[in-house]
PDB file of N, CA and C in Angstrom:
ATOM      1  N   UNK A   1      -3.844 -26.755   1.318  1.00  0.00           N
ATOM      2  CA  UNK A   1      -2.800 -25.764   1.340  1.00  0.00           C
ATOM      3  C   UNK A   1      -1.600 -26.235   0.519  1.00  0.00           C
ATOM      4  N   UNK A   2      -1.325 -27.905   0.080  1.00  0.00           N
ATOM      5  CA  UNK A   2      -0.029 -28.051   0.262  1.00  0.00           C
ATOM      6  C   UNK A   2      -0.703 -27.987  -1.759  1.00  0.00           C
ATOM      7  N   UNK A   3      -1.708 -27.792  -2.079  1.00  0.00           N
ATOM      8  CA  UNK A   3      -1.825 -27.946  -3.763  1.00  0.00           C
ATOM      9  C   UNK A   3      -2.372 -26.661  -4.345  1.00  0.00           C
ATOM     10  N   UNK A   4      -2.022 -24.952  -3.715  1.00  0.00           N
ATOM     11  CA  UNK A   4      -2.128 -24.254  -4.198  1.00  0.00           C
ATOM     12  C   UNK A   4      -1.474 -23.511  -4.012  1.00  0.00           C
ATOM     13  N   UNK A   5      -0.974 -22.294  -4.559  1.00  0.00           N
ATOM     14  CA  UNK A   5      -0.270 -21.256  -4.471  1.00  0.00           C
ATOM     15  C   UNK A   5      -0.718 -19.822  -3.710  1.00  0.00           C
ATOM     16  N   UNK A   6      -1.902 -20.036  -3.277  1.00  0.00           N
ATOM     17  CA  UNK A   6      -2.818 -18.951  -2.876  1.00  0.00           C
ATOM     18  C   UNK A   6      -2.010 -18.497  -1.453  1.00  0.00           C
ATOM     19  N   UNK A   7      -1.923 -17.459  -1.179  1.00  0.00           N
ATOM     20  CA  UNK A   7      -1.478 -16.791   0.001  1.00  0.00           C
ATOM     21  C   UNK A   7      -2.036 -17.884   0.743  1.00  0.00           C
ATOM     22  N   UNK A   8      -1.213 -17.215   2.399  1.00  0.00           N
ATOM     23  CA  UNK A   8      -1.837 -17.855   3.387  1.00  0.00           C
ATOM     24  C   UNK A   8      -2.983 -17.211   3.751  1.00  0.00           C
ATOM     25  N   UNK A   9      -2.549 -15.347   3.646  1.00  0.00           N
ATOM     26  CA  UNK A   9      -4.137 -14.961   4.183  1.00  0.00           C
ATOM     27  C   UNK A   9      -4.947 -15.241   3.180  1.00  0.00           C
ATOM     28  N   UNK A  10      -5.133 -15.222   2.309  1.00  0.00           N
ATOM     29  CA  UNK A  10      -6.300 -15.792   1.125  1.00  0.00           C
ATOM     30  C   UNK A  10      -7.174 -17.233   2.259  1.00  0.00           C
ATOM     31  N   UNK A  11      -6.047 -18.201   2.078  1.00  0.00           N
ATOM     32  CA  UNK A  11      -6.571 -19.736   2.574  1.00  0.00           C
ATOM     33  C   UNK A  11      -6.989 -19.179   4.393  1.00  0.00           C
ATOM     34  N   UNK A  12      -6.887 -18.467   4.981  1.00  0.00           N
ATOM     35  CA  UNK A  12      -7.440 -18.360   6.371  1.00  0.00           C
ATOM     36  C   UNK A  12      -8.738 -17.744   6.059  1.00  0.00           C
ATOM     37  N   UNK A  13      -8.713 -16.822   5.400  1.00  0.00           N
ATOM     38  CA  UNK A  13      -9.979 -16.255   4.706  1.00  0.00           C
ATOM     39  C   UNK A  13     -11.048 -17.347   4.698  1.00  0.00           C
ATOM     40  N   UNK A  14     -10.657 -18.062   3.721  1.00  0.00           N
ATOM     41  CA  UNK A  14     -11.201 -19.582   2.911  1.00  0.00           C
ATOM     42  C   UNK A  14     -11.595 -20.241   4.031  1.00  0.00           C
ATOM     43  N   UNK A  15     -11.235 -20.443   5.248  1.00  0.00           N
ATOM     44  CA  UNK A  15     -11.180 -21.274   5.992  1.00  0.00           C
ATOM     45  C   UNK A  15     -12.645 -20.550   6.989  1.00  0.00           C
ATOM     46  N   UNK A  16     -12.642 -19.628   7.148  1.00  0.00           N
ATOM     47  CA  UNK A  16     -13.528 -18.395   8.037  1.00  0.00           C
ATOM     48  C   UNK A  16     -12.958 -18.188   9.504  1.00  0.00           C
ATOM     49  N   UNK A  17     -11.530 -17.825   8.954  1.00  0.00           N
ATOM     50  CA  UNK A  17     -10.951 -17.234  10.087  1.00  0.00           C
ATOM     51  C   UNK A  17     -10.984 -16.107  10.085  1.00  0.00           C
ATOM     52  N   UNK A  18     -10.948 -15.387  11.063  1.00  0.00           N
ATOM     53  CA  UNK A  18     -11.190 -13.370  10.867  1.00  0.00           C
ATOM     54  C   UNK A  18      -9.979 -13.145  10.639  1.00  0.00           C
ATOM     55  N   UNK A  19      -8.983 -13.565  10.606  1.00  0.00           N
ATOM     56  CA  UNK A  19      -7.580 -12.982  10.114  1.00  0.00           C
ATOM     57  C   UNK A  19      -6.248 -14.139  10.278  1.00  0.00           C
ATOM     58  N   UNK A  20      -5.668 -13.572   9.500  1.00  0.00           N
ATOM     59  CA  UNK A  20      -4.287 -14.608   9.097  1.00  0.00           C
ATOM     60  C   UNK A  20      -3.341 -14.943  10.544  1.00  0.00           C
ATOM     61  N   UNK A  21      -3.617 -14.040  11.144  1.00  0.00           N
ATOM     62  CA  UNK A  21      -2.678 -14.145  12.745  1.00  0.00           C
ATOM     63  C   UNK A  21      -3.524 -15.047  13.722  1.00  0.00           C
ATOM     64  N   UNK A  22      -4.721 -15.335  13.631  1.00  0.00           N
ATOM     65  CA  UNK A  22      -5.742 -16.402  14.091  1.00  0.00           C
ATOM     66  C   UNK A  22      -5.149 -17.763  13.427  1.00  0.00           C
ATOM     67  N   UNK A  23      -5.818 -17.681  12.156  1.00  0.00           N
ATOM     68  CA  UNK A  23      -5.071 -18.845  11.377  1.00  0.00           C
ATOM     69  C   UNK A  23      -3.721 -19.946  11.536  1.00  0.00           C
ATOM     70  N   UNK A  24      -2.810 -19.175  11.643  1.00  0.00           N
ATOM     71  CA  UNK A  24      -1.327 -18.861  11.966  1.00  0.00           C
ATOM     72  C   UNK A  24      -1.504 -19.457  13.511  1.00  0.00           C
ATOM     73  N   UNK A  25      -1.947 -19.209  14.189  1.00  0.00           N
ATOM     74  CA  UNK A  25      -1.336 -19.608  15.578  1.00  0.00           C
ATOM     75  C   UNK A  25      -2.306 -20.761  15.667  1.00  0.00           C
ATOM     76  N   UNK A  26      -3.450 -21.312  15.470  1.00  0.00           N
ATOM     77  CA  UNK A  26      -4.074 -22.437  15.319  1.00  0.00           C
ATOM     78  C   UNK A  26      -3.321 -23.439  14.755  1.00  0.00           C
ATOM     79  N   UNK A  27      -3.075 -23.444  13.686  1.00  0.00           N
ATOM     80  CA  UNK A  27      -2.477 -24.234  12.567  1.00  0.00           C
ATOM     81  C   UNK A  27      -1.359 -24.750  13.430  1.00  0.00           C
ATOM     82  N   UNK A  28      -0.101 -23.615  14.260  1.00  0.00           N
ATOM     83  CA  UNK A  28       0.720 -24.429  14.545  1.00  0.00           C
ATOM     84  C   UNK A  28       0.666 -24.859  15.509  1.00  0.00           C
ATOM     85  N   UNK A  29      -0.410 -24.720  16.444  1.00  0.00           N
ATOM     86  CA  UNK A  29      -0.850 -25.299  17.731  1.00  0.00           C
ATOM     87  C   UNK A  29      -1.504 -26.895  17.298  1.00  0.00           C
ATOM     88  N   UNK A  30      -1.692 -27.415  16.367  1.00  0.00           N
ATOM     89  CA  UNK A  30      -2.184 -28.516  15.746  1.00  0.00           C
ATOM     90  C   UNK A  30      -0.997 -29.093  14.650  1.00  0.00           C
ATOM     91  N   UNK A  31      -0.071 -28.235  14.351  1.00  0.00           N
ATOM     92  CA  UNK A  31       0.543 -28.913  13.085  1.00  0.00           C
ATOM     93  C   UNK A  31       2.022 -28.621  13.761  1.00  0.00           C
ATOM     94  N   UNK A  32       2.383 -27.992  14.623  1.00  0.00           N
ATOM     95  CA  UNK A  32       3.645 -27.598  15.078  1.00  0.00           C
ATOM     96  C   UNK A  32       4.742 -27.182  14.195  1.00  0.00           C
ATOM     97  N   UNK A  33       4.133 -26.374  13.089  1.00  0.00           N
ATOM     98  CA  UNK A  33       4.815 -25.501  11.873  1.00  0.00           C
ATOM     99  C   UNK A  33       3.829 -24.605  11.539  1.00  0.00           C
ATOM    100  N   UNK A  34       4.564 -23.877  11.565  1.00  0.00           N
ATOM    101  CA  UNK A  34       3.708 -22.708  10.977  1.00  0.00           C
ATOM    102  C   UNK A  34       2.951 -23.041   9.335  1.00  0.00           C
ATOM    103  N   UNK A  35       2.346 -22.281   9.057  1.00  0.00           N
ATOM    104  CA  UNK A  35       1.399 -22.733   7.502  1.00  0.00           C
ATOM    105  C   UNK A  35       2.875 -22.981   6.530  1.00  0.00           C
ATOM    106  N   UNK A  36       3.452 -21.228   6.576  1.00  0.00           N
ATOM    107  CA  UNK A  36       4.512 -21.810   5.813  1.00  0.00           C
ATOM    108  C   UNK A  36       5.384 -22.762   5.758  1.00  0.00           C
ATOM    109  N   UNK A  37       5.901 -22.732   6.852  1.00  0.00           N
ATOM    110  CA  UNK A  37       7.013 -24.559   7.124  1.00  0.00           C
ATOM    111  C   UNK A  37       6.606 -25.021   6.532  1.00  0.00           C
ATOM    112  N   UNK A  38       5.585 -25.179   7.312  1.00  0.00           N
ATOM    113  CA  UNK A  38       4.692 -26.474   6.686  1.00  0.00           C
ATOM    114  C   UNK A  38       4.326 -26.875   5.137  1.00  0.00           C
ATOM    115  N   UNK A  39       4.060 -25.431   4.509  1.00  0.00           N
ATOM    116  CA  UNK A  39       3.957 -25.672   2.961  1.00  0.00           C
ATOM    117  C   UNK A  39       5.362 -26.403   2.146  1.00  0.00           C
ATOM    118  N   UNK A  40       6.163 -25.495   2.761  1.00  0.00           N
ATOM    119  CA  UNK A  40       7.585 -25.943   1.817  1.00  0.00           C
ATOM    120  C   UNK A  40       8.259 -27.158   2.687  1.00  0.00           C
ATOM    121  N   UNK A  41       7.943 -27.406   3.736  1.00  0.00           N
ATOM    122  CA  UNK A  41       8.549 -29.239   3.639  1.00  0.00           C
ATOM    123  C   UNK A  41       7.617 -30.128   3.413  1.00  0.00           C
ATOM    124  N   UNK A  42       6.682 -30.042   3.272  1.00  0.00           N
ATOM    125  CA  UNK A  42       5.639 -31.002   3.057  1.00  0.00           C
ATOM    126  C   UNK A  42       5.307 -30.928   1.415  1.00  0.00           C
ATOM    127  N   UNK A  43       5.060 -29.862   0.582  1.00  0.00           N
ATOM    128  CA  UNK A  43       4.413 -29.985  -0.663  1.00  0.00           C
ATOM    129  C   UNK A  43       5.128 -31.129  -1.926  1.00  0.00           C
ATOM    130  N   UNK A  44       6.521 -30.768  -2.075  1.00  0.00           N
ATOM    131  CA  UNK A  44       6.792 -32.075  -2.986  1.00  0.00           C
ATOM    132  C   UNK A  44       6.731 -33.573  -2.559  1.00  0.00           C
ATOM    133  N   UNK A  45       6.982 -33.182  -1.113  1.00  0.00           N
ATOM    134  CA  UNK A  45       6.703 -35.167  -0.699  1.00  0.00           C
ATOM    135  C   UNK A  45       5.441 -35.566  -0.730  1.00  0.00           C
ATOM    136  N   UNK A  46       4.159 -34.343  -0.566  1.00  0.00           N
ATOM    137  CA  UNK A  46       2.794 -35.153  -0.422  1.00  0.00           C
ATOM    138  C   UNK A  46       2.495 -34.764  -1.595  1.00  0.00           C
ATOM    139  N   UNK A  47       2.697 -34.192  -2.480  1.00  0.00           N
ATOM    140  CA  UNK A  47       2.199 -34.124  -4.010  1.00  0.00           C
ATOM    141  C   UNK A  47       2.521 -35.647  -4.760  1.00  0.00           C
ATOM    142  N   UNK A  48       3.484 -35.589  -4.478  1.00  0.00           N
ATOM    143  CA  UNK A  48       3.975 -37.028  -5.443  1.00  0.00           C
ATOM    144  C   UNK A  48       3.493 -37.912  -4.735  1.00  0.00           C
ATOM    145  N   UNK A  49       2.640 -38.362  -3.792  1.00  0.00           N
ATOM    146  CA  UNK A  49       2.085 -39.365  -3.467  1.00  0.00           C
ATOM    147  C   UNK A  49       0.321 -38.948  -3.539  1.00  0.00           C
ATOM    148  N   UNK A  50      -0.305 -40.099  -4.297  1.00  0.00           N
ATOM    149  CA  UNK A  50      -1.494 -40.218  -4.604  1.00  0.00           C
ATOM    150  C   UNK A  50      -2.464 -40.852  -3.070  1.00  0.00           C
ATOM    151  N   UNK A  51      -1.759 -41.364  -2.571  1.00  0.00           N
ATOM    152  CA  UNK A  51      -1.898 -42.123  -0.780  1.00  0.00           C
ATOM    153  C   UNK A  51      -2.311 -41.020   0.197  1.00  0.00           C
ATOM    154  N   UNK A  52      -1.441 -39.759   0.148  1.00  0.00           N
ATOM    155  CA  UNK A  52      -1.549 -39.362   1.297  1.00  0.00           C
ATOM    156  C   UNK A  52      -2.376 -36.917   0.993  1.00  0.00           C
ATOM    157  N   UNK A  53      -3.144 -37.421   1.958  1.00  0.00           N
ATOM    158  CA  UNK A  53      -3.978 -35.885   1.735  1.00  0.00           C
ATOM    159  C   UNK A  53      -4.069 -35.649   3.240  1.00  0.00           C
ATOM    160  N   UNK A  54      -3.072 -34.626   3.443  1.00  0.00           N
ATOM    161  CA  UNK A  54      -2.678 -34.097   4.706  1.00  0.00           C
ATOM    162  C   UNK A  54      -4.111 -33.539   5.561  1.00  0.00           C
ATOM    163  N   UNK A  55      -4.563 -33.184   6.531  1.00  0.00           N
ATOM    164  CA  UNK A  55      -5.459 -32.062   7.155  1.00  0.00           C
ATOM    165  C   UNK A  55      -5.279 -32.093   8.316  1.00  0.00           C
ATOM    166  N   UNK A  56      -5.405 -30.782   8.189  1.00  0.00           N
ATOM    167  CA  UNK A  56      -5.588 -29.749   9.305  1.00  0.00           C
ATOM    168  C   UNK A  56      -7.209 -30.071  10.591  1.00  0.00           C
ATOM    169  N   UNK A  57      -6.807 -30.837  11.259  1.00  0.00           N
ATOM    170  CA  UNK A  57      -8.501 -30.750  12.099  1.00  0.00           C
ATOM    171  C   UNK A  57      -8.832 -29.489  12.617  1.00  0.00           C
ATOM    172  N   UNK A  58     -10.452 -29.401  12.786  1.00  0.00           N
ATOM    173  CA  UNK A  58     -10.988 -28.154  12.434  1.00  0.00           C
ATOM    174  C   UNK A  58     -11.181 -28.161  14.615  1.00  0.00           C
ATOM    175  N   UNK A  59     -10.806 -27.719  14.996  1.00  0.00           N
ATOM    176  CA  UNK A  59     -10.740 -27.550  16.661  1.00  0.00           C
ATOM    177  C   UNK A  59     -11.901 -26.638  16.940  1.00  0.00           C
ATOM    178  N   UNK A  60     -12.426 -26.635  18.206  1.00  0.00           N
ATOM    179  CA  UNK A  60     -13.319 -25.514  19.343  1.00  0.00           C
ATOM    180  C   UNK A  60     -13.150 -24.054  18.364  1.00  0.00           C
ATOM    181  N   UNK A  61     -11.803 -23.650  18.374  1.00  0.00           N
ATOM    182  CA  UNK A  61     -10.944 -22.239  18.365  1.00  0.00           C
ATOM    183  C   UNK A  61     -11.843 -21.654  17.087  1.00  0.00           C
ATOM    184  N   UNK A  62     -11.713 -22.642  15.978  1.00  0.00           N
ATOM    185  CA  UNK A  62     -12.214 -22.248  14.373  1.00  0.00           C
ATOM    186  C   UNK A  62     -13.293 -21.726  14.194  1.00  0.00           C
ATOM    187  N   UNK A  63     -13.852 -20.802  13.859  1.00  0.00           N
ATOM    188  CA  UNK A  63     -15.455 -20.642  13.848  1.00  0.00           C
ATOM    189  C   UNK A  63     -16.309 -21.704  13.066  1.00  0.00           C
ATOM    190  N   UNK A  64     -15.928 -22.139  11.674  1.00  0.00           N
ATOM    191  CA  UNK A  64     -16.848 -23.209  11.678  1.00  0.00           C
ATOM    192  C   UNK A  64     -17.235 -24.152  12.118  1.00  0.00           C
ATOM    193  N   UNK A  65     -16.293 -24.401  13.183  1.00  0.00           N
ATOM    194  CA  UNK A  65     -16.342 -25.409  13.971  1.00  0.00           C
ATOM    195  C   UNK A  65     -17.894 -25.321  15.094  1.00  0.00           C
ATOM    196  N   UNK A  66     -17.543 -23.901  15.478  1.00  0.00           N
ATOM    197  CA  UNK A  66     -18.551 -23.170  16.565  1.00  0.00           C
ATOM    198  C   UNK A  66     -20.193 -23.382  15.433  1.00  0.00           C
ATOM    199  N   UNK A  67     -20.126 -22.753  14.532  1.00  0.00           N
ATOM    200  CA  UNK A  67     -21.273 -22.876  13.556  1.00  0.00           C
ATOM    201  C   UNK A  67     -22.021 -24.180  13.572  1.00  0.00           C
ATOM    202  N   UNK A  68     -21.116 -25.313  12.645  1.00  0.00           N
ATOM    203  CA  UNK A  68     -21.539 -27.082  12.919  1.00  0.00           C
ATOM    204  C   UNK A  68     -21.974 -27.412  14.394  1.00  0.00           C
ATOM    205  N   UNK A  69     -21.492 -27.249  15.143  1.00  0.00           N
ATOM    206  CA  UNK A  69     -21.394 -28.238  16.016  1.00  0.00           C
ATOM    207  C   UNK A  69     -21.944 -27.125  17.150  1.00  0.00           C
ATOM    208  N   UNK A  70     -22.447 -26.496  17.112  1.00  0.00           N
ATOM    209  CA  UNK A  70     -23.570 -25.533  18.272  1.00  0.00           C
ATOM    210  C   UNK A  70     -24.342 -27.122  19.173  1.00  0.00           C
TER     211      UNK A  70
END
């Protein structure tokens, strides 16, 4: 998220969430910022470092999660 410009609903899409308001309340139940916060305080500090590649863990809630791990 923090190295593209793509909407958020685009990237929940991407992710195989059924919708951006799913997405959205996961994310900050795990990241305690919403996607956006999160994009704009985080993107120039973790871009300029080659060290650090943020993620999101994929929880129960996510469907791919449900898919893998049946």
């Amino acid at each position: 998220m923090l190295r593209t410009n793509l909407p958020i609903k685009q990237i929940a899409s991407m992710a195989f969430y059924p919708d951006e308001k799913r997405f959205m309340k996961v994310f900050k139940e795990n990241v305690n910022l919403t996607p956006s916060k999160f994009r704009r305080a985080y993107t120039k500090k973790f871009l300029d470092s080659s060290n650090f590649d943020p993620e999101v863990p994929i929880t129960k809630d996510t469907p791919q999660y449900r898919q893998r791990f049946k």
